[in-house]
C-alpha atoms as a PDB file:
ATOM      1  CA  UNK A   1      50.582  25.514  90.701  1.00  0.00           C
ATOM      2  CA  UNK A   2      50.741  24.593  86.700  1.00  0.00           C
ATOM      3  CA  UNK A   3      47.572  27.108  86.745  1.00  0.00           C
ATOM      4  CA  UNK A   4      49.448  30.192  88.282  1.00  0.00           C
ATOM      5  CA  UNK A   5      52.556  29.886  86.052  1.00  0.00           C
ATOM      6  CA  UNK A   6      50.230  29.543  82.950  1.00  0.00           C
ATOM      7  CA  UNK A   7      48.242  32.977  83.766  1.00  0.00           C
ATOM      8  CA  UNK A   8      51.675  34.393  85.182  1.00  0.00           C
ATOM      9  CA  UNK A   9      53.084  33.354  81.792  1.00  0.00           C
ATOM     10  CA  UNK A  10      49.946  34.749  79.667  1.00  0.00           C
ATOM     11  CA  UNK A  11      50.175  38.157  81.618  1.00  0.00           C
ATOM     12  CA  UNK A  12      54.056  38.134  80.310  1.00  0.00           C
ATOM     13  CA  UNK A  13      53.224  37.469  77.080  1.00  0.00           C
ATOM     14  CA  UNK A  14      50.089  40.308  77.039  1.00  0.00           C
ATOM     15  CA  UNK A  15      52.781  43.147  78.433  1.00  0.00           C
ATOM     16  CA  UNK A  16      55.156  42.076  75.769  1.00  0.00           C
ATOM     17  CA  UNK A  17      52.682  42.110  73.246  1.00  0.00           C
ATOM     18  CA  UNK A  18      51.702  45.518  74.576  1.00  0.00           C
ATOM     19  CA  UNK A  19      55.619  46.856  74.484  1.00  0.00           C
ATOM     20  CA  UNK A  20      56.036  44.897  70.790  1.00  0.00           C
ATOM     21  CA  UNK A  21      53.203  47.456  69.701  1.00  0.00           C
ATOM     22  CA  UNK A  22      54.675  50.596  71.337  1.00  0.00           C
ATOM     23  CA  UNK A  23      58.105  49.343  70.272  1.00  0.00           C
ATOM     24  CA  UNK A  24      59.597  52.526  67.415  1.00  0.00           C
ATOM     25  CA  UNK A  25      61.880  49.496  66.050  1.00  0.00           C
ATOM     26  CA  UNK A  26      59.364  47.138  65.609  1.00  0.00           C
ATOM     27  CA  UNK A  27      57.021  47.168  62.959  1.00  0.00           C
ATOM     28  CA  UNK A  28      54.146  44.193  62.401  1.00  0.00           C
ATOM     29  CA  UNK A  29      53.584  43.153  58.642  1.00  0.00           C
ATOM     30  CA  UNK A  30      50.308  44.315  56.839  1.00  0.00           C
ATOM     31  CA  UNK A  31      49.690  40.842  56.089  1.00  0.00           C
ATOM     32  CA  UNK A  32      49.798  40.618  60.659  1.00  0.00           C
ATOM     33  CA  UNK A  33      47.750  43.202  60.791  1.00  0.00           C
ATOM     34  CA  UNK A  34      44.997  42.276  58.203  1.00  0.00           C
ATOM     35  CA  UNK A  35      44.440  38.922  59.445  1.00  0.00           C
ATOM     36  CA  UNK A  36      44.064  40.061  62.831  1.00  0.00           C
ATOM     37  CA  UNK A  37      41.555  42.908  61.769  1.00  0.00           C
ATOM     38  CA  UNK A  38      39.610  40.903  59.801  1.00  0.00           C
ATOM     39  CA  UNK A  39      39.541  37.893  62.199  1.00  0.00           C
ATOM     40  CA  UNK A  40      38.588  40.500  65.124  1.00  0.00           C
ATOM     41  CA  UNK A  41      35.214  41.613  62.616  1.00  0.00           C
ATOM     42  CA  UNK A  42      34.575  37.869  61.986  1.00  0.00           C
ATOM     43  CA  UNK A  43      34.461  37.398  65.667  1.00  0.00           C
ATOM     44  CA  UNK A  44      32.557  39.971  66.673  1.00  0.00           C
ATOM     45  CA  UNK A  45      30.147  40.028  63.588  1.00  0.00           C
ATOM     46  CA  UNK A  46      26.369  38.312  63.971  1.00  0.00           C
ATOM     47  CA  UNK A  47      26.986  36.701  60.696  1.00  0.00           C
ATOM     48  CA  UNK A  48      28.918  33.036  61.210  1.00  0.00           C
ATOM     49  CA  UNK A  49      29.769  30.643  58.572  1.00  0.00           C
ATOM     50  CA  UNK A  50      28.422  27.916  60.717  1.00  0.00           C
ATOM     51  CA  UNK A  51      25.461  29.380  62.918  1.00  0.00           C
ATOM     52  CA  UNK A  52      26.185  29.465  66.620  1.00  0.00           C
ATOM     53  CA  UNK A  53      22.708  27.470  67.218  1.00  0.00           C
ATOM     54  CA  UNK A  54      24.714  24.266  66.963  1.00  0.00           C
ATOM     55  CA  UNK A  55      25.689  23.208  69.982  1.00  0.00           C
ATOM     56  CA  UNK A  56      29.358  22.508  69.252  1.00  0.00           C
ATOM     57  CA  UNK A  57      29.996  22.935  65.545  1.00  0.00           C
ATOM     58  CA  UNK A  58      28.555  26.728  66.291  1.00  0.00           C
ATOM     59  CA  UNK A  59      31.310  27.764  68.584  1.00  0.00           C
ATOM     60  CA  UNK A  60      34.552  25.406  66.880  1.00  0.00           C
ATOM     61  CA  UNK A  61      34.388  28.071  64.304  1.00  0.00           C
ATOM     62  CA  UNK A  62      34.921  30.728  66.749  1.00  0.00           C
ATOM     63  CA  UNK A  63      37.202  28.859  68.524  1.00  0.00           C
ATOM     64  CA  UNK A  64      39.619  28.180  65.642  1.00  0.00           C
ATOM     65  CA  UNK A  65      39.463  31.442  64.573  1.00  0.00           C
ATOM     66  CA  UNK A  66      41.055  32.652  67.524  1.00  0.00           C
ATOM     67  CA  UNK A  67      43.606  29.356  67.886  1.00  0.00           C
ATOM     68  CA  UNK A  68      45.074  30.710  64.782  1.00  0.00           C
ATOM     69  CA  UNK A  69      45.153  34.473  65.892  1.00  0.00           C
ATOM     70  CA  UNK A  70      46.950  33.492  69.012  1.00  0.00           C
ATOM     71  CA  UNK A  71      49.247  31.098  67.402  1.00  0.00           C
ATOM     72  CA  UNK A  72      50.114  34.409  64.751  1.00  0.00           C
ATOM     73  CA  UNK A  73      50.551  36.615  67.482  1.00  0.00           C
ATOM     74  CA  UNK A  74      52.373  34.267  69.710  1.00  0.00           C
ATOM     75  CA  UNK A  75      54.932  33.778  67.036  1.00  0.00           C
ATOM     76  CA  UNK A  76      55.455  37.655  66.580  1.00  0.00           C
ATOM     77  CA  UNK A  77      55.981  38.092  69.917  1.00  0.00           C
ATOM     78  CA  UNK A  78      58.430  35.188  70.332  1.00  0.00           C
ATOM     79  CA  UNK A  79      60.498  36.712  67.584  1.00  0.00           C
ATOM     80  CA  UNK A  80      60.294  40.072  69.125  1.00  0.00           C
ATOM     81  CA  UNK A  81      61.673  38.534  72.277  1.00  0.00           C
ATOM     82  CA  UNK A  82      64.245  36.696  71.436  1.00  0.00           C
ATOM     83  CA  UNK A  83      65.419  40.702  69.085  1.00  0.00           C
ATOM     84  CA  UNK A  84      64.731  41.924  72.154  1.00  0.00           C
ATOM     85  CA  UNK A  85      67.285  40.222  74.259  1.00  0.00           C
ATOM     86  CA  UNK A  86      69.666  39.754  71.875  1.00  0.00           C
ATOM     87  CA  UNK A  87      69.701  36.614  70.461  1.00  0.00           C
ATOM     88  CA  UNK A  88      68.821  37.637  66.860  1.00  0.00           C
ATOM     89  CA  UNK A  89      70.023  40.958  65.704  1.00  0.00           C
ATOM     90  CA  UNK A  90      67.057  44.080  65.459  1.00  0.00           C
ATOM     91  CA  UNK A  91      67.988  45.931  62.400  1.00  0.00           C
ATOM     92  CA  UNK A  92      66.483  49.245  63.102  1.00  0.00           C
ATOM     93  CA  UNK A  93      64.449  51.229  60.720  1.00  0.00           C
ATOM     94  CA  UNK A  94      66.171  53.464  58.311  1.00  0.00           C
ATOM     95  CA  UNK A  95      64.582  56.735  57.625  1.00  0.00           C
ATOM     96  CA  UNK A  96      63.621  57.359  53.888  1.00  0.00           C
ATOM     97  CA  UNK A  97      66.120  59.844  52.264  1.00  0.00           C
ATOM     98  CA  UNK A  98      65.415  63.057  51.721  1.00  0.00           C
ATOM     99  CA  UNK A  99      64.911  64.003  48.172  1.00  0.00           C
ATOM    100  CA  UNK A 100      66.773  67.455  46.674  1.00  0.00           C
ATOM    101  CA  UNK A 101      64.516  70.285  45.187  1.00  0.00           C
ATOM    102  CA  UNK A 102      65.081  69.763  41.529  1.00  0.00           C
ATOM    103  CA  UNK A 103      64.797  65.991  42.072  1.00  0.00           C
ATOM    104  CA  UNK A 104      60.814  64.272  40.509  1.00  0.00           C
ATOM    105  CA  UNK A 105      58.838  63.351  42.975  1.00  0.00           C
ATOM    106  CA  UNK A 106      57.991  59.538  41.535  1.00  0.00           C
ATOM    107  CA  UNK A 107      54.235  59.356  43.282  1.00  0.00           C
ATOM    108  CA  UNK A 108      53.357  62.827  41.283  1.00  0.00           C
ATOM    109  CA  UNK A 109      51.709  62.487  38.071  1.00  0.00           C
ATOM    110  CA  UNK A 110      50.938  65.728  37.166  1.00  0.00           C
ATOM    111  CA  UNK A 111      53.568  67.526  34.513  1.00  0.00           C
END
């Protein structure tokens, strides 16, 4: 029975990961989003720091990489449900203001 509420749970956690992504108000850090990228090219790379040929030093690599992806992502998506239902407050995203014609663009470098 512990087996069924652990893969009910993980199936939870996958659909709000999927609504965390979709979320408007919800936004992940680039810092979130590099580590994941770049731990998701490590993984599926040929190239390992420690070659796979070992039997179990080859894989723990691997294995950690992804124990500390799912650890990141099961944090963010802890946080985004307790925003969610109300326990800490989701301050939504402000649009930037809008900028009057004879006001300098700061990004433009050109006189």
């Amino acid at each position: 029975m512990k087996f069924f509420r652990a893969i009910r749970r993980g199936w939870g956690l996958l659909r709000l990961l999927w609504q965390m992504v979709r979320d408007p108000r919800y936004r992940f850090s680039w810092k979130t989003k590099l580590i994941v990228l770049l731990s998701l090219l490590y993984f599926l790379s040929p190239i390992d720091l420690i070659v796979d040929v070992l039997p179990v030093l080859g894989v723990a690599d691997d294995g950690a990489l992804l124990l500390g992806v799912f650890g990141l992502l099961l944090s963010r998506i802890l946080e985004y449900e307790k925003r969610r239902d109300g326990v800490v407050e989701v301050t939504p995203i402000a649009p930037k203001p809008a900028r009057s014609q004879g006001e300098a663009n700061p990004t433009r470098f050109l006189p």
